[in-house]
N, C-alpha and C. Protein backbone atom coordinates (compact mmCIF):
# COMPACT_ATOMS: atom_id res chain seq x y z
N UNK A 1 8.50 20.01 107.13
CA UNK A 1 7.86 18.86 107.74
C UNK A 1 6.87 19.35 108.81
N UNK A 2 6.30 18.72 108.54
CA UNK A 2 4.55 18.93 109.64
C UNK A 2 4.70 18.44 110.81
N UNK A 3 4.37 18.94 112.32
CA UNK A 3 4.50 18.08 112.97
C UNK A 3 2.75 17.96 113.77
N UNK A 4 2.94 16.94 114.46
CA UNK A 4 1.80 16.17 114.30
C UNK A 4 1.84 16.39 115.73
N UNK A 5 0.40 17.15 116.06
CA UNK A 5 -0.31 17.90 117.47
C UNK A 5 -1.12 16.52 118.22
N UNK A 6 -0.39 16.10 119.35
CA UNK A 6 -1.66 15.19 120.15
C UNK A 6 -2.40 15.92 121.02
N UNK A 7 -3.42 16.11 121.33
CA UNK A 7 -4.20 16.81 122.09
C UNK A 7 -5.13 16.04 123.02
N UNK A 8 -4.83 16.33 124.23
CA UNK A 8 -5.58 15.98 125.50
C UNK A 8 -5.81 16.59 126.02
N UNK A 9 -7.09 16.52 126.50
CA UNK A 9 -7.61 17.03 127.56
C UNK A 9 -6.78 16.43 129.00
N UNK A 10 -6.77 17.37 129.94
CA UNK A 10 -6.21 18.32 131.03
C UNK A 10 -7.25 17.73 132.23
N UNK A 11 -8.74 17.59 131.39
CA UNK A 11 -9.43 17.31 132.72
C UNK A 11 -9.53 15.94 133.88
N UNK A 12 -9.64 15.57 135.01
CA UNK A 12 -9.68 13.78 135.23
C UNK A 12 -10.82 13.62 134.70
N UNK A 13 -10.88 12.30 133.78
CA UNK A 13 -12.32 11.57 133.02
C UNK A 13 -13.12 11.04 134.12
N UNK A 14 -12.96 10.86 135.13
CA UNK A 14 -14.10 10.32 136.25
C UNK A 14 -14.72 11.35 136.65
N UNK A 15 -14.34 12.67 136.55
CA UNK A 15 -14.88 14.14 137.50
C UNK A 15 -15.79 14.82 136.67
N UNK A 16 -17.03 15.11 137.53
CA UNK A 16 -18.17 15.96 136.89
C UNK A 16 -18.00 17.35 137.39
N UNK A 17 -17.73 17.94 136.32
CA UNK A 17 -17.23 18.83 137.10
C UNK A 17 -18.38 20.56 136.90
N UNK A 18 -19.65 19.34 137.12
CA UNK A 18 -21.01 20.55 136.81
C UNK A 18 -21.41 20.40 138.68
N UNK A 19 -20.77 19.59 139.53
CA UNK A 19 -21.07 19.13 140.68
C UNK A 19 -21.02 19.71 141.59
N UNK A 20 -21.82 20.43 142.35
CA UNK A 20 -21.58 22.06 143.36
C UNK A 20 -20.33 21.54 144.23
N UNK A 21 -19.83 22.97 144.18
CA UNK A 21 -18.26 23.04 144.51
C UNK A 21 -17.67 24.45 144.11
N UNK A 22 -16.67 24.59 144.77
CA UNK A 22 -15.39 25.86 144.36
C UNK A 22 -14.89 25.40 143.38
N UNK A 23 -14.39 26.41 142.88
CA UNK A 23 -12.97 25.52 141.49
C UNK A 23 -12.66 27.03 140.94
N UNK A 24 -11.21 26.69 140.98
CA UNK A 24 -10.34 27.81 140.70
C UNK A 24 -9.70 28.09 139.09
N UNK A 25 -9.94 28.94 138.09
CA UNK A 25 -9.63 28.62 136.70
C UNK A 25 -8.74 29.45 136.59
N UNK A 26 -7.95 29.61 135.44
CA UNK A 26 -7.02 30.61 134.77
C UNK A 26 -7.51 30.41 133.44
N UNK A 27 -7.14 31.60 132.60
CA UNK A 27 -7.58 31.85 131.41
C UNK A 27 -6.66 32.26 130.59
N UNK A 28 -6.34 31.99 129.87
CA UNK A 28 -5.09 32.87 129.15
C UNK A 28 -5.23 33.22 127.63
N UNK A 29 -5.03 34.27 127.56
CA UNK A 29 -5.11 35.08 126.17
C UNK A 29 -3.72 34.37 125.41
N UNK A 30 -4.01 33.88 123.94
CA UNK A 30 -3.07 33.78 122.96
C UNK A 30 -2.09 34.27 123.15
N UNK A 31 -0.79 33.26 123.23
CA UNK A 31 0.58 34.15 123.24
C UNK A 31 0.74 34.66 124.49
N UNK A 32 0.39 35.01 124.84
CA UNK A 32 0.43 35.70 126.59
C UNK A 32 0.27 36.77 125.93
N UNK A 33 -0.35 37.50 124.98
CA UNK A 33 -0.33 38.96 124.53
C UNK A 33 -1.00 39.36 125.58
N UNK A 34 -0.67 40.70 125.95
CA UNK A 34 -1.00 41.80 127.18
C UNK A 34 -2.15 42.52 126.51
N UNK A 35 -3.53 41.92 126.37
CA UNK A 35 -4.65 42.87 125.77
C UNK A 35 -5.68 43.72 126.66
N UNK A 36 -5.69 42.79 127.84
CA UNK A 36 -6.16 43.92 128.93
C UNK A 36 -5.99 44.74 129.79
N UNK A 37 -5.01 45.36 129.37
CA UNK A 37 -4.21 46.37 130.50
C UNK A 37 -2.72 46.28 130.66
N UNK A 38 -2.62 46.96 132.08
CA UNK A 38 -1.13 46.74 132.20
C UNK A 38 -1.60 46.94 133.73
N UNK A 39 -0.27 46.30 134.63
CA UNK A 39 0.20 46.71 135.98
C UNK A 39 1.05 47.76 136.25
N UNK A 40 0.39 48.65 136.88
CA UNK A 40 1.53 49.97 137.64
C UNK A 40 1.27 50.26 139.12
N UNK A 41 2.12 49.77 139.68
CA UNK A 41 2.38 49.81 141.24
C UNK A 41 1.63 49.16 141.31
N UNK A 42 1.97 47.40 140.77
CA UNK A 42 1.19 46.32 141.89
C UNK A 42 -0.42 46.69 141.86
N UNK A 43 -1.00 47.43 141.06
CA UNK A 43 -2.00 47.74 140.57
C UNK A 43 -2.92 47.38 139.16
N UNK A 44 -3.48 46.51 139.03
CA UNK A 44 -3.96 46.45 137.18
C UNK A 44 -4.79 47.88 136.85
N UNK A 45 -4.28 48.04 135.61
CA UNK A 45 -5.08 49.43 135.15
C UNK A 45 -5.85 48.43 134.05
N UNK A 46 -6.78 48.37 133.87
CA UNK A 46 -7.88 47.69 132.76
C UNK A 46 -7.81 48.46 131.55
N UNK A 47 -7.59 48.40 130.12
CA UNK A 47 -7.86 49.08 129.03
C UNK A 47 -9.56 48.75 128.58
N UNK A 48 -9.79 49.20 127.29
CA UNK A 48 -11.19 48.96 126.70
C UNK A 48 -11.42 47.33 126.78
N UNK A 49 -10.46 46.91 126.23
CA UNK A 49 -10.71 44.73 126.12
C UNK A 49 -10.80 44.57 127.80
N UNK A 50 -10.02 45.13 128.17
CA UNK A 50 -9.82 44.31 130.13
C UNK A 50 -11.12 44.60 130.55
N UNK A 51 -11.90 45.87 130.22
CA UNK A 51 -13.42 45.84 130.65
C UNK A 51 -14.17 45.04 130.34
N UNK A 52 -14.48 44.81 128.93
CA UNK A 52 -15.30 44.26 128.48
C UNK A 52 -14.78 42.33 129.29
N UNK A 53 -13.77 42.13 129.26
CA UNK A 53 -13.57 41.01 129.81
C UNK A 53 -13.98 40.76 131.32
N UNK A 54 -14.25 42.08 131.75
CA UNK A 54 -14.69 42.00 133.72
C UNK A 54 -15.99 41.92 133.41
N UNK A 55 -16.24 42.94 132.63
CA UNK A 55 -17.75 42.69 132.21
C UNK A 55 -18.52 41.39 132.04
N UNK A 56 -17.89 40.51 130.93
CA UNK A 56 -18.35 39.17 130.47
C UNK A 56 -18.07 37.98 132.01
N UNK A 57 -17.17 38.53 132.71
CA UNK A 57 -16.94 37.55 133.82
C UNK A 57 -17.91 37.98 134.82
N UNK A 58 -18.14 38.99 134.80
CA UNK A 58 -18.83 39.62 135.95
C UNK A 58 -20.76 39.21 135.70
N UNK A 59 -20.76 38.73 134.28
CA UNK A 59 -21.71 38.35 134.10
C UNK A 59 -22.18 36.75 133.63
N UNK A 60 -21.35 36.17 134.05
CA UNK A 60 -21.00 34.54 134.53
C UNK A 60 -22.64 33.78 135.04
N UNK A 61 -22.69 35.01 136.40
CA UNK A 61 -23.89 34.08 136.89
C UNK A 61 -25.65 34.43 135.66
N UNK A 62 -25.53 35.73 135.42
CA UNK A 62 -26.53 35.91 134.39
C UNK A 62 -26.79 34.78 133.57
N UNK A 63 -25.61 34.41 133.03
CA UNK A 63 -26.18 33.27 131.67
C UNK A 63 -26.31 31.45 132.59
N UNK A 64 -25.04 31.53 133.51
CA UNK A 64 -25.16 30.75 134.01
C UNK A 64 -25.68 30.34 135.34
N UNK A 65 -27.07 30.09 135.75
CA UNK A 65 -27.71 30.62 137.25
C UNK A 65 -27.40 29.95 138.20
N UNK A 66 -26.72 28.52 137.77
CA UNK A 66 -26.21 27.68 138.83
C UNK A 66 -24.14 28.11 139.61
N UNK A 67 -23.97 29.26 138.86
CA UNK A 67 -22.65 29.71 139.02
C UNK A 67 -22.78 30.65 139.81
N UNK A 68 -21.30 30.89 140.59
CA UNK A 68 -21.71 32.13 141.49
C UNK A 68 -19.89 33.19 141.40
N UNK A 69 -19.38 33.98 141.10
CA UNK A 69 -18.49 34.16 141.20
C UNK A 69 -18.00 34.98 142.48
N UNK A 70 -16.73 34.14 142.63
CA UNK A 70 -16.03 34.55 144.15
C UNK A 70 -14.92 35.39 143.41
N UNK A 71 -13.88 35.78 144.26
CA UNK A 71 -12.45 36.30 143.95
C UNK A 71 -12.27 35.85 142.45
N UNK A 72 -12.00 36.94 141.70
CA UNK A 72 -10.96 37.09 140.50
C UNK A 72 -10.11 37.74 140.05
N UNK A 73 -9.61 38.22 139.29
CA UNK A 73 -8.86 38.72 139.12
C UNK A 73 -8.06 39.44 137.38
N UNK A 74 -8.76 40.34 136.79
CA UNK A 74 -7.97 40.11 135.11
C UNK A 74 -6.71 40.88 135.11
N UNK A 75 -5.93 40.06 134.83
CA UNK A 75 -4.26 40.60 134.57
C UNK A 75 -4.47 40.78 133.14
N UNK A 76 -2.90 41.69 133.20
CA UNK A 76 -3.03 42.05 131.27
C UNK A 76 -3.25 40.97 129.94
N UNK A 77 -2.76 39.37 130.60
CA UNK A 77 -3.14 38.93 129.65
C UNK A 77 -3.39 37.21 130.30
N UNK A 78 -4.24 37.84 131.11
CA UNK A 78 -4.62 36.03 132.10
C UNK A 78 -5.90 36.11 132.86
N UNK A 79 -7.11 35.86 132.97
CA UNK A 79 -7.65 36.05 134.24
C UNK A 79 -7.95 34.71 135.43
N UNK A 80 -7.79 34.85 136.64
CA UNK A 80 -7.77 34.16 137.49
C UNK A 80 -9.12 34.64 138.21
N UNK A 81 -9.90 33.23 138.66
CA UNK A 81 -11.25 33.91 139.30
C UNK A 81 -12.04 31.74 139.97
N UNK A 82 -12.46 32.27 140.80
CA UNK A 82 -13.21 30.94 141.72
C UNK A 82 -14.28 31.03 141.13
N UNK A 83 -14.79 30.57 140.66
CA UNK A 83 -16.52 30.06 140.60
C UNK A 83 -17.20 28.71 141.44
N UNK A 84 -18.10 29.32 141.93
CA UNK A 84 -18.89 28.31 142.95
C UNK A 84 -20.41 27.60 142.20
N UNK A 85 -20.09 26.48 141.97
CA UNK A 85 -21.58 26.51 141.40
C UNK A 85 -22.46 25.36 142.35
N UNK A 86 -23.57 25.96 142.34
CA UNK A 86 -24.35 25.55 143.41
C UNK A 86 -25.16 24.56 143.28
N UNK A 87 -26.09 24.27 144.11
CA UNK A 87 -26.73 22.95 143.82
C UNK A 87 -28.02 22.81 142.50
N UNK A 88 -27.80 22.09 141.51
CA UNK A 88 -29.09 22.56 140.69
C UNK A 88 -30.25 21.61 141.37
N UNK A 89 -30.72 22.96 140.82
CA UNK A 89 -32.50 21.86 141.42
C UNK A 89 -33.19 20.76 140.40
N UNK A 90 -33.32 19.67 141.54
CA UNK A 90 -33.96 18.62 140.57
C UNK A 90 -32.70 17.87 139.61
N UNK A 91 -31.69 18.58 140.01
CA UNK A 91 -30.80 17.61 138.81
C UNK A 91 -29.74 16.36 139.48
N UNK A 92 -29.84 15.52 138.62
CA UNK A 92 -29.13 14.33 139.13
C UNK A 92 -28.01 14.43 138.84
N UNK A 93 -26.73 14.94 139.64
CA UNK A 93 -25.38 14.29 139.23
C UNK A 93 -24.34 12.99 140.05
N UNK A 94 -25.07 11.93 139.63
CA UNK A 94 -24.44 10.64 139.67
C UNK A 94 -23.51 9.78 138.98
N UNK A 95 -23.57 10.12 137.79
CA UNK A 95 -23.60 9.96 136.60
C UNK A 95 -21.90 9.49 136.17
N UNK A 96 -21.01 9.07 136.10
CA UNK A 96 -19.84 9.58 135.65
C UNK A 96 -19.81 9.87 134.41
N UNK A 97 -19.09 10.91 133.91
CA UNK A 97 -19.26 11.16 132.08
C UNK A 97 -18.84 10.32 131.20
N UNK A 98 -19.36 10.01 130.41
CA UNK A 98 -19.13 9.22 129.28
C UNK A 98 -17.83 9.52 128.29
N UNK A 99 -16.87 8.95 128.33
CA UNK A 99 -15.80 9.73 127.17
C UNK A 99 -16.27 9.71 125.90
N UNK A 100 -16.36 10.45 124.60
CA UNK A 100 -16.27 10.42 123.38
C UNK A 100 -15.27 9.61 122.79
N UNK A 101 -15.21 8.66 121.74
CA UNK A 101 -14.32 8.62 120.81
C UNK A 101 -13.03 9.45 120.98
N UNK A 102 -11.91 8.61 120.77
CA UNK A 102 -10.55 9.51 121.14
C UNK A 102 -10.20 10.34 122.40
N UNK A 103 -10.88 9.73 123.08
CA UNK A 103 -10.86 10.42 124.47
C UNK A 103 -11.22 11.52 124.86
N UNK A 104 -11.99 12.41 123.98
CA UNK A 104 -12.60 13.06 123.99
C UNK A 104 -13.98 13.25 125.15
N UNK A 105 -14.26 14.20 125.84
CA UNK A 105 -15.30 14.08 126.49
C UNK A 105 -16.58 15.23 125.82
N UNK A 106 -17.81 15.26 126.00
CA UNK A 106 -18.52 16.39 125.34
C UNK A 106 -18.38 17.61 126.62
N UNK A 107 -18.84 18.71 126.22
CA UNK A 107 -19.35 20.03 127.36
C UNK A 107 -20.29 19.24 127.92
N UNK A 108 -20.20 19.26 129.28
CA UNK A 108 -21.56 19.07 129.66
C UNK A 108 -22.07 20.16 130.28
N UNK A 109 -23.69 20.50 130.29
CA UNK A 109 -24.12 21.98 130.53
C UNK A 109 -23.89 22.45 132.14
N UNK A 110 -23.85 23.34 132.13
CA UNK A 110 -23.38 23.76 133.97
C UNK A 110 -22.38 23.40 134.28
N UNK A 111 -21.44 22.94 133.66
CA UNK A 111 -20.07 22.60 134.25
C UNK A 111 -19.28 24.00 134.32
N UNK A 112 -17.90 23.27 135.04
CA UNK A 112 -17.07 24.70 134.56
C UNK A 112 -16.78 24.58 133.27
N UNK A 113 -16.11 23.69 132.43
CA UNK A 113 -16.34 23.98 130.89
C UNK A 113 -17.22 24.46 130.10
N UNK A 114 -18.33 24.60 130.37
CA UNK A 114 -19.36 25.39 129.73
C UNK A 114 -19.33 26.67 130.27
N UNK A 115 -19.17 27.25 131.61
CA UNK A 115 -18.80 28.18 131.77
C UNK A 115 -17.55 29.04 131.13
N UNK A 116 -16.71 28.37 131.02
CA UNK A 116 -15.31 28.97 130.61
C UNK A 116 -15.31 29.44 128.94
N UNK A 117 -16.36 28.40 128.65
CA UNK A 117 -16.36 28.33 126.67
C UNK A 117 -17.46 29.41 126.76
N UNK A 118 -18.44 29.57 127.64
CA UNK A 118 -19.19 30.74 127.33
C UNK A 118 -18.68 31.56 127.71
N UNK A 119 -17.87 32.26 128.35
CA UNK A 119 -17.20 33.39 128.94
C UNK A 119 -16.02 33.78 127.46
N UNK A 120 -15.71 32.55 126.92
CA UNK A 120 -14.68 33.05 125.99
C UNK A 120 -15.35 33.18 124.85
N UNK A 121 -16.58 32.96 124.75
CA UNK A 121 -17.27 33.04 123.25
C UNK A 121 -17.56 34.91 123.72
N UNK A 122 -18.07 34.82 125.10
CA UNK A 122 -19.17 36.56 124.78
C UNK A 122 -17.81 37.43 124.33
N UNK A 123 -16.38 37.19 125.31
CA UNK A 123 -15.69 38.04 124.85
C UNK A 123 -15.73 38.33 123.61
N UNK A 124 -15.06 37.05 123.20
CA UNK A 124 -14.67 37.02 121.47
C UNK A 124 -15.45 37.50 120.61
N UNK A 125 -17.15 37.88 120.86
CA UNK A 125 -17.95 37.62 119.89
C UNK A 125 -17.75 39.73 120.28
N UNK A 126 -17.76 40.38 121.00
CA UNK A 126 -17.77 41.40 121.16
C UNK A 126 -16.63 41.79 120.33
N UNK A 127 -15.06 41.09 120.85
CA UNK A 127 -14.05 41.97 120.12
C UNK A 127 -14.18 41.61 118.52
N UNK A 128 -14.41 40.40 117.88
CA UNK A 128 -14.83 40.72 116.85
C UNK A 128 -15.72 41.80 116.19
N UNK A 129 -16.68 41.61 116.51
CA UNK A 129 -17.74 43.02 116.52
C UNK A 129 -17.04 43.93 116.60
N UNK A 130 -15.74 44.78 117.03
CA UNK A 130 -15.32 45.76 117.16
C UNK A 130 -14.04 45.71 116.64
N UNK A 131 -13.60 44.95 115.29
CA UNK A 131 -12.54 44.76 114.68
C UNK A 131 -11.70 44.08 114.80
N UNK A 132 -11.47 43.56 116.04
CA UNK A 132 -10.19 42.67 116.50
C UNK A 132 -10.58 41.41 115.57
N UNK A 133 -9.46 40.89 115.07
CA UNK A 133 -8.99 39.12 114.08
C UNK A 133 -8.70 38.62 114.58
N UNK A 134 -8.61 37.14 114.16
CA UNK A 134 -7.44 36.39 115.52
C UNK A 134 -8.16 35.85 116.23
N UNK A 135 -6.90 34.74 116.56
CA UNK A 135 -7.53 33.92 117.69
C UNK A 135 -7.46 34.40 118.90
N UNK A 136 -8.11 34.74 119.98
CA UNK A 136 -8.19 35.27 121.03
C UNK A 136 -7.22 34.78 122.49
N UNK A 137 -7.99 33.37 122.26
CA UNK A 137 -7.67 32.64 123.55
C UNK A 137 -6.57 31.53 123.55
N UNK A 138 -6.47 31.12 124.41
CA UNK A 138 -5.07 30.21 124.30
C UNK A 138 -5.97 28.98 124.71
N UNK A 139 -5.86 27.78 123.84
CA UNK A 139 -6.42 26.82 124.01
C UNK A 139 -6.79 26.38 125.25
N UNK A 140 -7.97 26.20 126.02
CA UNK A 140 -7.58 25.57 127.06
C UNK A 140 -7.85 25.87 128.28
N UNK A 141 -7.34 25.47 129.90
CA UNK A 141 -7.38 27.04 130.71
C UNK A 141 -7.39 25.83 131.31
N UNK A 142 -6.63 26.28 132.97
CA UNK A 142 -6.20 25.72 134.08
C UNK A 142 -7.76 25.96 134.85
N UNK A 143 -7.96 24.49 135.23
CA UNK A 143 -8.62 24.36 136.71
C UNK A 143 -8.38 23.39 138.07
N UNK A 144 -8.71 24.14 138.57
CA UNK A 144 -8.76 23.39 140.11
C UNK A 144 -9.52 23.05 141.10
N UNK A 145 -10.15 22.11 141.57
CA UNK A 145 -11.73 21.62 142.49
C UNK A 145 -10.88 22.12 143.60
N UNK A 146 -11.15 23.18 144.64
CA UNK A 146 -11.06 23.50 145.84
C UNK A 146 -11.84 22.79 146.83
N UNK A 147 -11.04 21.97 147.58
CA UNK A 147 -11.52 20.74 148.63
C UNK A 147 -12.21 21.44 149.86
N UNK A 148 -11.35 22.46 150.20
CA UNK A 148 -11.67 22.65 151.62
C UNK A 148 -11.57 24.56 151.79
N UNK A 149 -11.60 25.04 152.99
CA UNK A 149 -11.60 26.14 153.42
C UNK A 149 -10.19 26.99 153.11
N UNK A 150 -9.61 25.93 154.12
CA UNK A 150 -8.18 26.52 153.88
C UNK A 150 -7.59 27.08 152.39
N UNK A 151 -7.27 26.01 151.46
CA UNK A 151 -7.70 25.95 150.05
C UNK A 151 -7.71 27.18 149.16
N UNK A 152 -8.80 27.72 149.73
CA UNK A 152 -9.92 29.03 149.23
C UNK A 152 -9.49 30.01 149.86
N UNK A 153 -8.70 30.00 150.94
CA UNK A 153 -8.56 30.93 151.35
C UNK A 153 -7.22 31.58 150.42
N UNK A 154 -6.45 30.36 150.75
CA UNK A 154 -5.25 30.45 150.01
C UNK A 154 -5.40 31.15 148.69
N UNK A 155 -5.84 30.70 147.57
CA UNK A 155 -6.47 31.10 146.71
C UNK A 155 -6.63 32.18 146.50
N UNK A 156 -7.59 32.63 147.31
CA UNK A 156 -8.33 33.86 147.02
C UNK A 156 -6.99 34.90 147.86
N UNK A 157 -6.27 35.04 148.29
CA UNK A 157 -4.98 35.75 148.83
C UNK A 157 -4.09 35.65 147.16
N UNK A 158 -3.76 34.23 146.60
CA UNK A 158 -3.00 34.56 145.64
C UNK A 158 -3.75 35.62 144.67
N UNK A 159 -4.83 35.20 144.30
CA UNK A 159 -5.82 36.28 143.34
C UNK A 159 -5.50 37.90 143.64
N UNK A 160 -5.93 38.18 144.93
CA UNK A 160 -5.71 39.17 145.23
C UNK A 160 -4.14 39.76 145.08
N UNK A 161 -3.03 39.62 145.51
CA UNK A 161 -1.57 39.35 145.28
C UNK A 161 -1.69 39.31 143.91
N UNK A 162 -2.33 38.97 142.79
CA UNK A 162 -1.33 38.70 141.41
C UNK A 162 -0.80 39.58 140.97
N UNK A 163 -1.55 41.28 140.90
CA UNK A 163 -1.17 42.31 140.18
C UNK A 163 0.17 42.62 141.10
N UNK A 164 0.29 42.58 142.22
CA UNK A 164 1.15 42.97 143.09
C UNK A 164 2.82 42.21 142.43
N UNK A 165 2.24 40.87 142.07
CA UNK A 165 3.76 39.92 141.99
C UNK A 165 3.86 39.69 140.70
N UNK A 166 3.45 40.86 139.74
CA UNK A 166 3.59 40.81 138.15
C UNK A 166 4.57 40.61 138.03
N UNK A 167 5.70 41.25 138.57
CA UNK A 167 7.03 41.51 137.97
C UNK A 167 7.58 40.29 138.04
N UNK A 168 7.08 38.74 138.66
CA UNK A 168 7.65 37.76 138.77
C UNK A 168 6.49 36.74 138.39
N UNK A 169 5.55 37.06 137.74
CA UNK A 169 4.40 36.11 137.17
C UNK A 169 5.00 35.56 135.98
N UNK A 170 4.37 33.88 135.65
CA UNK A 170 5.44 33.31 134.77
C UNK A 170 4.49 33.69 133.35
N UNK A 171 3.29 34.14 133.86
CA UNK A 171 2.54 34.28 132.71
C UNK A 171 3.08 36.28 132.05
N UNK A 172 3.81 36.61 133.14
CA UNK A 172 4.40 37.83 132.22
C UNK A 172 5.79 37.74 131.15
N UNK A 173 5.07 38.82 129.74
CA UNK A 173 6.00 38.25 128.91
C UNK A 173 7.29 38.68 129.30
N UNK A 174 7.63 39.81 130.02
CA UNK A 174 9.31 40.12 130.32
C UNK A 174 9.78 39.19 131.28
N UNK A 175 8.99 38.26 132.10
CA UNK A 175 9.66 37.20 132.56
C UNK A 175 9.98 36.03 131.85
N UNK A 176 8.48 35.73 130.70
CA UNK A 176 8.90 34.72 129.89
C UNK A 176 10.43 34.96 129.02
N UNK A 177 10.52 36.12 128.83
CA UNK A 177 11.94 36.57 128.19
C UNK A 177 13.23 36.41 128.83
N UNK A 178 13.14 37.14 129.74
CA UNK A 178 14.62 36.35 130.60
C UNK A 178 14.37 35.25 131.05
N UNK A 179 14.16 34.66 130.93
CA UNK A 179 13.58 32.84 131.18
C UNK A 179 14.65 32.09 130.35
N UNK A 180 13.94 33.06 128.71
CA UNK A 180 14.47 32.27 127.70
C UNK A 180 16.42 32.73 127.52
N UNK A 181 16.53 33.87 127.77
CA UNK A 181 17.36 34.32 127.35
C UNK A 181 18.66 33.88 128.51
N UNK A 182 17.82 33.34 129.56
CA UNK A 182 18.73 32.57 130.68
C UNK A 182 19.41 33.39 131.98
């Protein structure tokens, strides 16, 4: 028997979220598989994929000129990172977005969703190019509009801290394991 996937979007439907501001994302690789590295001593060591993935983040503002990247962070199989995107020129955001059919909303350009879907396409389109199959990414990805100072600060301390508190990250799989195993 089949079971039958409802899918929603995660985002609030009133929020533009192309609207200059902080905002804090997570990313997560399929499965929680560990493809970019590993942690040793509270340290990330990056493999060949974990580069190319700092790489493609590190080049965020290139494709996207209204983005700016603050604190991130790539764990073996998550990356955490702030993007600031700034004011575009000449552009009007008043607007509230329009939902699609089924509640669906479209990308709208300069948002963080367009950021995040282009960041996961350059990866993907590289590790294909270099043999990797498969679905890459894990549907989806956590964000957060950072209100204020404090906020960000916070933030950017956990970022920094993640490799450090692997051994108790829920996104690591030997924690997801004794989790399960109770």
């Amino acid at each position: 028997m089949k079971t039958e996937h409802h899918r929603r979007s995660i985002r609030l439907c009133e929020t533009d979220y192309s609207v200059p501001g902080m905002y804090f994302v997570t990313i997560c690789v399929k499965n929680r598989e560990c493809l970019f590295g590993e942690v040793i001593d509270g340290e990330i060591r990056l493999g060949e994929y974990g580069e190319v993935a700092k790489q493609c983040w590190e080049g965020i503002p290139s494709h996207f000129l209204d983005a700016v990247i603050d604190e991130y962070v790539i764990m073996p199989n998550h990356i955490h990172g702030v993007i600031e995107i700034v004011d575009h020129v000449g552009a009007e955001n008043f607007l509230p977005l329009q939902p699609k059919p089924h509640g669906y909303q479209r990308v709208t350009p300069r948002s963080i969703a367009s950021i995040v879907r282009g960041f996961k396409i350059g990866v993907t389109k590289w590790w294909r190019e270099n043999g990797y199959e498969g679905g890459l990414w894990q549907r989806n990805y956590y964000e957060h509009i950072i209100r204020n100072d404090k906020s960000l600060n916070q933030i950017r301390q956990y970022i920094r801290d993640n490799p450090f508190n692997w051994g108790i990250d829920e996104n690591n799989p030997v924690c997801i394991a004794r989790k399960i195993k109770g």
